[in-house]
N, C-alpha and C. Protein backbone atom coordinates (compact mmCIF):
# COMPACT_ATOMS: atom_id res chain seq x y z
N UNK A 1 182.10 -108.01 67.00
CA UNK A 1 180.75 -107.49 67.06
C UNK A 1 180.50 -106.47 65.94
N UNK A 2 181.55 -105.77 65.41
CA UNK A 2 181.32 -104.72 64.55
C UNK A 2 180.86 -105.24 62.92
N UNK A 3 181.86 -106.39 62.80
CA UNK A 3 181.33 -106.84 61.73
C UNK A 3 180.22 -107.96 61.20
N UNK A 4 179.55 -108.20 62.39
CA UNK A 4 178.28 -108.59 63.17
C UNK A 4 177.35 -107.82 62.39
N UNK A 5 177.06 -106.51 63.22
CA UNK A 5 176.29 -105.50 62.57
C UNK A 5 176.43 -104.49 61.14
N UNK A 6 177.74 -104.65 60.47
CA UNK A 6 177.72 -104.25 59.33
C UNK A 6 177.00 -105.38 58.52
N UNK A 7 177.66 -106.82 58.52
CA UNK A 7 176.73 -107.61 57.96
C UNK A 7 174.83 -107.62 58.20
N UNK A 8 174.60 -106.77 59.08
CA UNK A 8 173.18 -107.06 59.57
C UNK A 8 172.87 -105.81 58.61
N UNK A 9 173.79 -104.77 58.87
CA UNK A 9 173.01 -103.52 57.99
C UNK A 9 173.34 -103.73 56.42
N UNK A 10 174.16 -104.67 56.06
CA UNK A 10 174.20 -104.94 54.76
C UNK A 10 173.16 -105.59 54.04
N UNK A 11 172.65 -106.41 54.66
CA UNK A 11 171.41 -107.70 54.90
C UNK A 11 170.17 -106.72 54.79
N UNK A 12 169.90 -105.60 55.86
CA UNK A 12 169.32 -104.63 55.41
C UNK A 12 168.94 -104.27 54.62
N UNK A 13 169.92 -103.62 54.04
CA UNK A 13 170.48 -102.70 52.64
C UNK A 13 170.11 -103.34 51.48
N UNK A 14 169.67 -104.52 51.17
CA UNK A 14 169.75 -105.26 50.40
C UNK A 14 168.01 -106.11 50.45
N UNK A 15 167.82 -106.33 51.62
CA UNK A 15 166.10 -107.06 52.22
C UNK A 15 165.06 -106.14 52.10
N UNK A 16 165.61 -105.19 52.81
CA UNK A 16 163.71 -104.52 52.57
C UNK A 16 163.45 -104.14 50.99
N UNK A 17 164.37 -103.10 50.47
CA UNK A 17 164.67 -102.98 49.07
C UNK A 17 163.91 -104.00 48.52
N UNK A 18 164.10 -105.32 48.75
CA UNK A 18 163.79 -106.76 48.05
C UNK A 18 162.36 -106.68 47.86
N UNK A 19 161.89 -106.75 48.92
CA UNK A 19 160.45 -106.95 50.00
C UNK A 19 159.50 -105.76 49.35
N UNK A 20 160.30 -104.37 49.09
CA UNK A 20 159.02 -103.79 48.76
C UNK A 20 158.79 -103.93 47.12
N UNK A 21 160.27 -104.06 46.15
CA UNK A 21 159.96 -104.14 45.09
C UNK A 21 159.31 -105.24 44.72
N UNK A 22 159.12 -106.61 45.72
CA UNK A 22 158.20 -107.65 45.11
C UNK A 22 156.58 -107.17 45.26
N UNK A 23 156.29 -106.07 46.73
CA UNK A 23 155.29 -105.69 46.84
C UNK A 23 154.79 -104.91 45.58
N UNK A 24 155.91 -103.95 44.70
CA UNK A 24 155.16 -103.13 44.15
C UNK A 24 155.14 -103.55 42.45
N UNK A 25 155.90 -104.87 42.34
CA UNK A 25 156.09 -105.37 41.35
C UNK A 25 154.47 -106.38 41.14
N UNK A 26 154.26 -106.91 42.46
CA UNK A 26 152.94 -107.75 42.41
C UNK A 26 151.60 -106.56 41.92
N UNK A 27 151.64 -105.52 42.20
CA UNK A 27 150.63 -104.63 42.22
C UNK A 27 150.48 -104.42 41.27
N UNK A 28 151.88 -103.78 40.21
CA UNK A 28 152.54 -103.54 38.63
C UNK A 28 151.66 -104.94 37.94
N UNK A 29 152.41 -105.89 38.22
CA UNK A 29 151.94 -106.66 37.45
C UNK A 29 150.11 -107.33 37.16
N UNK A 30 149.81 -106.88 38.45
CA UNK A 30 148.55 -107.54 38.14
C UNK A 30 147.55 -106.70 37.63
N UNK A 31 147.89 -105.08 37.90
CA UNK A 31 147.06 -104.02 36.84
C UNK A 31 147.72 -104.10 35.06
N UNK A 32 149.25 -104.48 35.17
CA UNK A 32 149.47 -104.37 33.35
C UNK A 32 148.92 -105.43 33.02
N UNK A 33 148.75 -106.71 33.58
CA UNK A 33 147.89 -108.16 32.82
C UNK A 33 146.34 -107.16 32.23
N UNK A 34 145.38 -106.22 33.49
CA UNK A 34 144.61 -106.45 32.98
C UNK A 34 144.27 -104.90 31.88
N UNK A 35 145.62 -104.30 31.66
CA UNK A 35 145.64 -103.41 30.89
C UNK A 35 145.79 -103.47 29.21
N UNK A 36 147.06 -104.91 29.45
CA UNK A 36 147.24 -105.91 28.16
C UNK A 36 146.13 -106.63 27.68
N UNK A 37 144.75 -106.50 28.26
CA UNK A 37 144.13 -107.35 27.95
C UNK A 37 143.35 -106.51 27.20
N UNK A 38 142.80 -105.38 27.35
CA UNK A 38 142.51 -104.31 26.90
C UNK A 38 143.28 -103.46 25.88
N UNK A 39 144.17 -103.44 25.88
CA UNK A 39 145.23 -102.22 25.25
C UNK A 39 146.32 -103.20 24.67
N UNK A 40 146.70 -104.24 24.26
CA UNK A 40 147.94 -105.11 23.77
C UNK A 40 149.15 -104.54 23.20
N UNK A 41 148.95 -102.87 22.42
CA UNK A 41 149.91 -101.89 22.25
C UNK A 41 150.27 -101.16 23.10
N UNK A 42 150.20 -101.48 24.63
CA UNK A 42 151.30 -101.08 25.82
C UNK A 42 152.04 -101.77 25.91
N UNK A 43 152.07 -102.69 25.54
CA UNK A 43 153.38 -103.57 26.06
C UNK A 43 154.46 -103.70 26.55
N UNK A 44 154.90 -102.50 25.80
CA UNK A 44 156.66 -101.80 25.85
C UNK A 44 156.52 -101.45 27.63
N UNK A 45 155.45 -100.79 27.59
CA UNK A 45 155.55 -99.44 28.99
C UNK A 45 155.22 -100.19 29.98
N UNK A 46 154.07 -101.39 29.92
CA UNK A 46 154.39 -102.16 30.62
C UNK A 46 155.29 -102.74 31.53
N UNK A 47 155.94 -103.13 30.67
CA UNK A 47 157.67 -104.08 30.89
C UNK A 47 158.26 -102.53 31.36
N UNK A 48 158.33 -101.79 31.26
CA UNK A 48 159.38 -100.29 31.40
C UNK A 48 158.88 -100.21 33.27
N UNK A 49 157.42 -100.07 33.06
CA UNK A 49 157.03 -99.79 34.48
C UNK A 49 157.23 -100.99 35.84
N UNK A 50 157.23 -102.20 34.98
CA UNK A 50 158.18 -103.67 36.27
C UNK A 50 159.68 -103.35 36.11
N UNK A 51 159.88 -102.99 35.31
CA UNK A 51 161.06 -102.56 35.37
C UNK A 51 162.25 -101.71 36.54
N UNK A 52 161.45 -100.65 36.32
CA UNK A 52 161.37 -99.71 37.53
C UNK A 52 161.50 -99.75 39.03
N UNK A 53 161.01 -100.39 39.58
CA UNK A 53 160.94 -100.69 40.70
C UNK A 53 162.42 -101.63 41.11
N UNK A 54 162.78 -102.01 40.12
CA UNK A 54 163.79 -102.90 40.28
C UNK A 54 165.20 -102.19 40.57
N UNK A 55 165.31 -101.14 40.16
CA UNK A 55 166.28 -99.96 40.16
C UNK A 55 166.68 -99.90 42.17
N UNK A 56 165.13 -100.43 42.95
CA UNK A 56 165.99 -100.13 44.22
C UNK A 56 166.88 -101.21 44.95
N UNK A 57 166.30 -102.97 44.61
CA UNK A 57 166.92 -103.80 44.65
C UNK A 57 168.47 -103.24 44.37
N UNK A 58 168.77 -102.81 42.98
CA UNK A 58 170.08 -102.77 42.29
C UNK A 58 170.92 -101.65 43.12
N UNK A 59 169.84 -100.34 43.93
CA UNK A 59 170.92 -99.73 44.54
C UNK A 59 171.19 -100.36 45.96
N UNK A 60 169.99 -100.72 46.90
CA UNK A 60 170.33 -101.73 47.36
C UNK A 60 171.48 -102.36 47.62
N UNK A 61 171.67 -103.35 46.83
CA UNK A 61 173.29 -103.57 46.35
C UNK A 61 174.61 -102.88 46.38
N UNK A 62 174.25 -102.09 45.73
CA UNK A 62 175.55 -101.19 45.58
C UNK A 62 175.93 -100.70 47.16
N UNK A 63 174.68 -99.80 47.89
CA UNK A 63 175.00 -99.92 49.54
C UNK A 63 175.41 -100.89 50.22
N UNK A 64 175.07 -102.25 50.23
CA UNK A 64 175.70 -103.09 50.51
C UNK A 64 177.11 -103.68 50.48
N UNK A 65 177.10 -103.40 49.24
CA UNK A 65 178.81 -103.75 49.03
C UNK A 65 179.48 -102.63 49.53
N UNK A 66 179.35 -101.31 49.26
CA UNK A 66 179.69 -100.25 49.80
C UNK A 66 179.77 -100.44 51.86
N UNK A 67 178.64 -101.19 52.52
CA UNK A 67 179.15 -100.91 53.80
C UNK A 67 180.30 -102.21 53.78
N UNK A 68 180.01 -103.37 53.57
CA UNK A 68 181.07 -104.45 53.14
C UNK A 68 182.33 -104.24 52.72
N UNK A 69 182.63 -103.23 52.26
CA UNK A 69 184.03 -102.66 51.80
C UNK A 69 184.25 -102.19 52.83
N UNK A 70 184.00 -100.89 53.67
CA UNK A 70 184.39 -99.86 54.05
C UNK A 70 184.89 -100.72 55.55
């Protein structure tokens, strides 16, 4: 049972993380389309700011493997 629920909180650790960075990546992306359309010399900061969000997926991860080890 124990390793039941570490796998569930790993699954966790790893899902919502997922779930909100697609939420905040959809939001990101559909204001830089219409910022690029206007401004084409953001580009960089653009890409920097989808970027970002992605950082929690990746720790995410790292907790995961971290309860998976322990």
């Amino acid at each position: 049972m124990e390793k039941v629920l570490m796998a569930f909180a790993a699954a966790l650790a790893v899902g919502l993380p997922a779930l909100a960075t697609a939420w905040a990546q959809s939001r990101i992306g559909a204001a830089g389309a219409g910022t690029l359309a206007e401004k084409p010399e953001l580009t960089g900061t653009i890409i920097i700011l989808l970027a970002i969000p992605e950082t929690m997926v990746i720790l995410g991860f790292v907790v995961a493997a971290m309860i998976l080890v322990l």
